[in-house]
N, C-alpha and C. Protein backbone atom coordinates (compact mmCIF):
# COMPACT_ATOMS: atom_id res chain seq x y z
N UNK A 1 -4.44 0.94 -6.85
CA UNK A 1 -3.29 1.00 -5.99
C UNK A 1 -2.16 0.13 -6.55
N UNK A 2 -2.57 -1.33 -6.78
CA UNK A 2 -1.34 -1.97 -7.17
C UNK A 2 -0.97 -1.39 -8.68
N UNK A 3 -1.94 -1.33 -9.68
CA UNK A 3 -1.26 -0.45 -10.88
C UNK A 3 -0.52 0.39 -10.30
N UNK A 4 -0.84 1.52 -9.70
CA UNK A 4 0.05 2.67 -9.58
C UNK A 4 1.53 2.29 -9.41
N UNK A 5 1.43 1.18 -8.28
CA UNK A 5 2.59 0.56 -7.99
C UNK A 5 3.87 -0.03 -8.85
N UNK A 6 3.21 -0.54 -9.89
CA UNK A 6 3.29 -1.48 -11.02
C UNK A 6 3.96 -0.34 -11.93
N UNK A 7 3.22 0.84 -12.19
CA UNK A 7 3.23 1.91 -13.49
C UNK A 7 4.94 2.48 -12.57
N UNK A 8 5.28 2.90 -11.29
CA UNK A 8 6.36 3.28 -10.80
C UNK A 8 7.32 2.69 -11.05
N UNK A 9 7.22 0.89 -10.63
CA UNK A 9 8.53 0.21 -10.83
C UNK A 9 9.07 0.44 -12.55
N UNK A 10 7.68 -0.04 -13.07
CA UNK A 10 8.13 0.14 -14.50
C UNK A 10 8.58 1.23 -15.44
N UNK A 11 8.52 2.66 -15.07
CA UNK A 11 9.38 3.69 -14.74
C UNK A 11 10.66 3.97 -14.74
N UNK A 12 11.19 2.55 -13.66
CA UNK A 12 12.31 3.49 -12.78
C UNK A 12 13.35 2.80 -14.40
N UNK A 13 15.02 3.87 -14.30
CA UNK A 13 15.55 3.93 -15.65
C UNK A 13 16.68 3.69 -14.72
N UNK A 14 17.33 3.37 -13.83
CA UNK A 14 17.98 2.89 -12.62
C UNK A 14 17.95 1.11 -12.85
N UNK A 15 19.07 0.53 -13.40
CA UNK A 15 19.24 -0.82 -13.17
C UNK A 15 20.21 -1.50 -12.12
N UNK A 16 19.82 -1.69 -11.21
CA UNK A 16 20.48 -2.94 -10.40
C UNK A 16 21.55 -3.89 -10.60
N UNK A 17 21.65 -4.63 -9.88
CA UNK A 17 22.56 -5.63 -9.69
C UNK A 17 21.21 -6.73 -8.84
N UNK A 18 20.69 -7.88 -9.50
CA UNK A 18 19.95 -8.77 -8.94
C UNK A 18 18.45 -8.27 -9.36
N UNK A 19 18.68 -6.95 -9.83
CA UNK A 19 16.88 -6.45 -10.87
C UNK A 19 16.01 -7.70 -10.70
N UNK A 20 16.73 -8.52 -11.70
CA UNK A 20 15.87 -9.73 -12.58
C UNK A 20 15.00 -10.48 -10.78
N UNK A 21 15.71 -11.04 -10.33
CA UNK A 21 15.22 -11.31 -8.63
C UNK A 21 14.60 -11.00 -8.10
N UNK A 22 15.06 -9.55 -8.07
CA UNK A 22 14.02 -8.52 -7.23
C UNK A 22 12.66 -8.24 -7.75
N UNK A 23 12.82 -8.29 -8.56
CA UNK A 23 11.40 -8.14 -9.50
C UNK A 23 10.55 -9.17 -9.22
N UNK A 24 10.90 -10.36 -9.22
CA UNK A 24 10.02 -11.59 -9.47
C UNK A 24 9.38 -11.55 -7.79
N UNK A 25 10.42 -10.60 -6.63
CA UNK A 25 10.33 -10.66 -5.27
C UNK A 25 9.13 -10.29 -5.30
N UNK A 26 9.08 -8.50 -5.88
CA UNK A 26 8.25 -7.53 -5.83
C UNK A 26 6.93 -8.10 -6.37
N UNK A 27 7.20 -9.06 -7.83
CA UNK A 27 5.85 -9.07 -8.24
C UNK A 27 5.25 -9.93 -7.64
N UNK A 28 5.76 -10.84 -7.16
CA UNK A 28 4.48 -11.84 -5.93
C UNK A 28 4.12 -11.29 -4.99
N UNK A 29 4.94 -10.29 -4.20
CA UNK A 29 4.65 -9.45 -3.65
C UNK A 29 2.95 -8.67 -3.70
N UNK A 30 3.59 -7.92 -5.01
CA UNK A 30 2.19 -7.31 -5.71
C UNK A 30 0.89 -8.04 -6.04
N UNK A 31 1.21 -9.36 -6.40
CA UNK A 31 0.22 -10.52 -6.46
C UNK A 31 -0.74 -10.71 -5.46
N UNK A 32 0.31 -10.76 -4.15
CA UNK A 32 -0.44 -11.37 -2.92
C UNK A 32 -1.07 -9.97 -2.42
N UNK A 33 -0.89 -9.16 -2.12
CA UNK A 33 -1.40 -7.30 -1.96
C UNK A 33 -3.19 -7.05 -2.47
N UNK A 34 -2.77 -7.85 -3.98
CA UNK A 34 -4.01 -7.60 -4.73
C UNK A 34 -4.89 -8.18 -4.21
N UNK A 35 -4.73 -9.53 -4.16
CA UNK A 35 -5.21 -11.00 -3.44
C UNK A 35 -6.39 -10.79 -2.46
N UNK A 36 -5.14 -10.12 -1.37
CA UNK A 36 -5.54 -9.56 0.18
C UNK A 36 -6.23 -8.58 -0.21
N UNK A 37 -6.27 -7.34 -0.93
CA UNK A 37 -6.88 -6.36 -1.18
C UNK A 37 -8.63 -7.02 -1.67
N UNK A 38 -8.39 -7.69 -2.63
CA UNK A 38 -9.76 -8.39 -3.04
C UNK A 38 -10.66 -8.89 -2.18
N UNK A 39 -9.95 -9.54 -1.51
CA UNK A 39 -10.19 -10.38 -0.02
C UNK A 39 -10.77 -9.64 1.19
N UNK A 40 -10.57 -8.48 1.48
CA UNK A 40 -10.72 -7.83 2.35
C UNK A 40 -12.04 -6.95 1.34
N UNK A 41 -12.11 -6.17 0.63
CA UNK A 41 -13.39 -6.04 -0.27
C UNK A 41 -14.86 -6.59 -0.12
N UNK A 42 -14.28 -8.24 -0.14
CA UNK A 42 -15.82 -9.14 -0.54
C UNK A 42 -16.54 -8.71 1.15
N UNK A 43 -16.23 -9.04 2.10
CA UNK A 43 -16.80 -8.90 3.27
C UNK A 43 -17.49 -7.27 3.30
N UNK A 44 -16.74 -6.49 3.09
CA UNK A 44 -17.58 -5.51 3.35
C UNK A 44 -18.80 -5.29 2.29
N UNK A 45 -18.55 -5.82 0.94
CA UNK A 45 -19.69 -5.35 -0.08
C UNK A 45 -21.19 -6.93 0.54
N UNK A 46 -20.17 -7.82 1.31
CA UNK A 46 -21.43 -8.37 1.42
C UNK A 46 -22.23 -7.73 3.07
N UNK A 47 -21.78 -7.18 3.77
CA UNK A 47 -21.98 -6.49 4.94
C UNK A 47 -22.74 -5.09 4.54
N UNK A 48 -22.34 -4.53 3.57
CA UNK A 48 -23.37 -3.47 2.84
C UNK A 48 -24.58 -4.66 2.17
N UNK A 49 -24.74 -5.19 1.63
CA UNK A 49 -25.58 -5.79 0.76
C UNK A 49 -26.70 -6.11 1.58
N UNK A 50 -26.10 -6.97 3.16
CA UNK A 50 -27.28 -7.36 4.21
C UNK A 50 -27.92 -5.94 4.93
N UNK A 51 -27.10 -4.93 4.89
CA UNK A 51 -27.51 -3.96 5.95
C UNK A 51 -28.69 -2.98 4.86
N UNK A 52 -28.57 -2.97 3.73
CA UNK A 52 -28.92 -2.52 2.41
C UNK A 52 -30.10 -3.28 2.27
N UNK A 53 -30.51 -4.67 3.03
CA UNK A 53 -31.76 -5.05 2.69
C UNK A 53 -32.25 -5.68 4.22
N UNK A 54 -32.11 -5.09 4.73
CA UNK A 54 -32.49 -4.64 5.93
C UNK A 54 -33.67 -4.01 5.86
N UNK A 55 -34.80 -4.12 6.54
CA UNK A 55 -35.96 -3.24 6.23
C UNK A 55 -36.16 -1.94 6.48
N UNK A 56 -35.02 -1.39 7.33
CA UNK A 56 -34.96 0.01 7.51
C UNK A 56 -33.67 0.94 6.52
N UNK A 57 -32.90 -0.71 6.66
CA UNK A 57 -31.64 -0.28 5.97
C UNK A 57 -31.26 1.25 5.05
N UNK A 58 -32.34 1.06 3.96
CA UNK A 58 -32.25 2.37 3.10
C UNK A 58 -32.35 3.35 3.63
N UNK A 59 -33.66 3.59 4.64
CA UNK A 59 -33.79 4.50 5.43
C UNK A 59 -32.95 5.08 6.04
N UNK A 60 -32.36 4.44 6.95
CA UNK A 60 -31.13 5.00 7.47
C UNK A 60 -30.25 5.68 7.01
N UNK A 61 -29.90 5.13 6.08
CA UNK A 61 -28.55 5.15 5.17
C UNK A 61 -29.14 6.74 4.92
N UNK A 62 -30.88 7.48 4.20
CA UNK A 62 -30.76 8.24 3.29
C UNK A 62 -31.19 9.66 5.07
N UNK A 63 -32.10 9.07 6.03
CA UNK A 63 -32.30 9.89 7.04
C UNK A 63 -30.96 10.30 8.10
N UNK A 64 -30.49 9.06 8.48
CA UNK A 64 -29.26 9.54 9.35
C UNK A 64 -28.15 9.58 8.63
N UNK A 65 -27.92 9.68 7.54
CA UNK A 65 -26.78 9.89 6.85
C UNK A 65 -25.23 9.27 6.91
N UNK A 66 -25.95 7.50 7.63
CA UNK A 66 -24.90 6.69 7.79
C UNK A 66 -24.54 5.96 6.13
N UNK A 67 -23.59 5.35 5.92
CA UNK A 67 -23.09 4.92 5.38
C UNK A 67 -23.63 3.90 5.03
N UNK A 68 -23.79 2.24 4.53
CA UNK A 68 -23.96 0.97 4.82
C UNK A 68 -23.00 0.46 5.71
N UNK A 69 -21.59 0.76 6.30
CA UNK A 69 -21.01 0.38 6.71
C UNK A 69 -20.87 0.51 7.80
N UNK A 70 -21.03 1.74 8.32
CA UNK A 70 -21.64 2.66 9.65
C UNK A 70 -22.58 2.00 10.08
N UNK A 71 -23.85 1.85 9.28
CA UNK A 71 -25.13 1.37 9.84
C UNK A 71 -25.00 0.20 10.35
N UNK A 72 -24.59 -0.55 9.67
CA UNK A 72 -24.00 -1.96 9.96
C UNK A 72 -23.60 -1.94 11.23
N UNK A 73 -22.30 -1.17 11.60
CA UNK A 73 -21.82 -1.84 12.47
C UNK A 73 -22.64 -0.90 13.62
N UNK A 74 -22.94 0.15 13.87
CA UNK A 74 -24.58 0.88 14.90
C UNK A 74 -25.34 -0.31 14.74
N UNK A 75 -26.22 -1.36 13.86
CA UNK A 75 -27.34 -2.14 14.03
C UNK A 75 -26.22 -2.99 15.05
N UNK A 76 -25.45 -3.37 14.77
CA UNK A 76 -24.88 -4.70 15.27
C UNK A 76 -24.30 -4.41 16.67
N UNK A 77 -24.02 -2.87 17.16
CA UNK A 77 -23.46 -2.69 18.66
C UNK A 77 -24.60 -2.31 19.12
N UNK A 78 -25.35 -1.32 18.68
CA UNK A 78 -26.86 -1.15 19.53
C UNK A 78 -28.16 -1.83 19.72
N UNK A 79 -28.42 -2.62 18.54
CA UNK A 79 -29.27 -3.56 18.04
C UNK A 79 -30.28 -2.86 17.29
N UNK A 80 -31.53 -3.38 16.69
CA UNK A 80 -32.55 -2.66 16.92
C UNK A 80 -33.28 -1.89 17.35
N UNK A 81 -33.58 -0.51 16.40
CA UNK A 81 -34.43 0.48 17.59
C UNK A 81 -35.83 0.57 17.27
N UNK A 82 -36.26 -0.51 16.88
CA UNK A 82 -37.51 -0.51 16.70
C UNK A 82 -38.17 -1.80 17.35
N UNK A 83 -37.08 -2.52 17.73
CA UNK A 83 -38.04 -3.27 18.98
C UNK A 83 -38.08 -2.38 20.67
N UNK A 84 -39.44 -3.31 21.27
CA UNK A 84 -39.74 -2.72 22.23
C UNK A 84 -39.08 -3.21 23.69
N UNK A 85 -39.29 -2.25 24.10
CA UNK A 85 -38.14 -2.76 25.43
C UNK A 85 -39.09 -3.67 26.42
N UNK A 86 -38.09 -4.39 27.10
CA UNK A 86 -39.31 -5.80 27.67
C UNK A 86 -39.83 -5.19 28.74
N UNK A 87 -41.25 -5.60 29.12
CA UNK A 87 -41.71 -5.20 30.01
C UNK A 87 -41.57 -5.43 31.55
């Protein structure tokens, strides 16, 4: 995403008045995007990783045709369906 971004500006054949500025705006801009983008990433690959070693985890994922991410968040609003209900 941010390449793409990156490959456009560097493209454009249109020069400005304040370019040099704007650029330095855009590229921290693009910096912090990536940052956040990275950032927002780690949580879910570690939220797949726990639900993924989960003892049913795989199962799920390959019988109900959830996701790791899906499953995840079904284990975590429904709980367990393999404990027993209290007597």
């Amino acid at each position: 995403m941010i390449d793409g971004i990156r490959a456009v500006l560097d493209a454009q054949s249109v020069v400005l008045l304040a370019e040099e500025a704007w650029g330095q705006v855009v590229g921290e801009l693009l910096a912090d995007l990536d940052r956040i983008h990275r950032q927002r990433a780690r949580p879910a690959t570690q939220i797949e990783e726990a639900f993924l070693s989960y003892r049913f985890g795989e199962v799920r994922v390959a019988v109900c045709g959830f996701g790791p991410g899906t499953g995840a968040r079904t284990l975590a609003e429904i709980g367990n369906s393999t404990r027993q209900p209290p007597a």
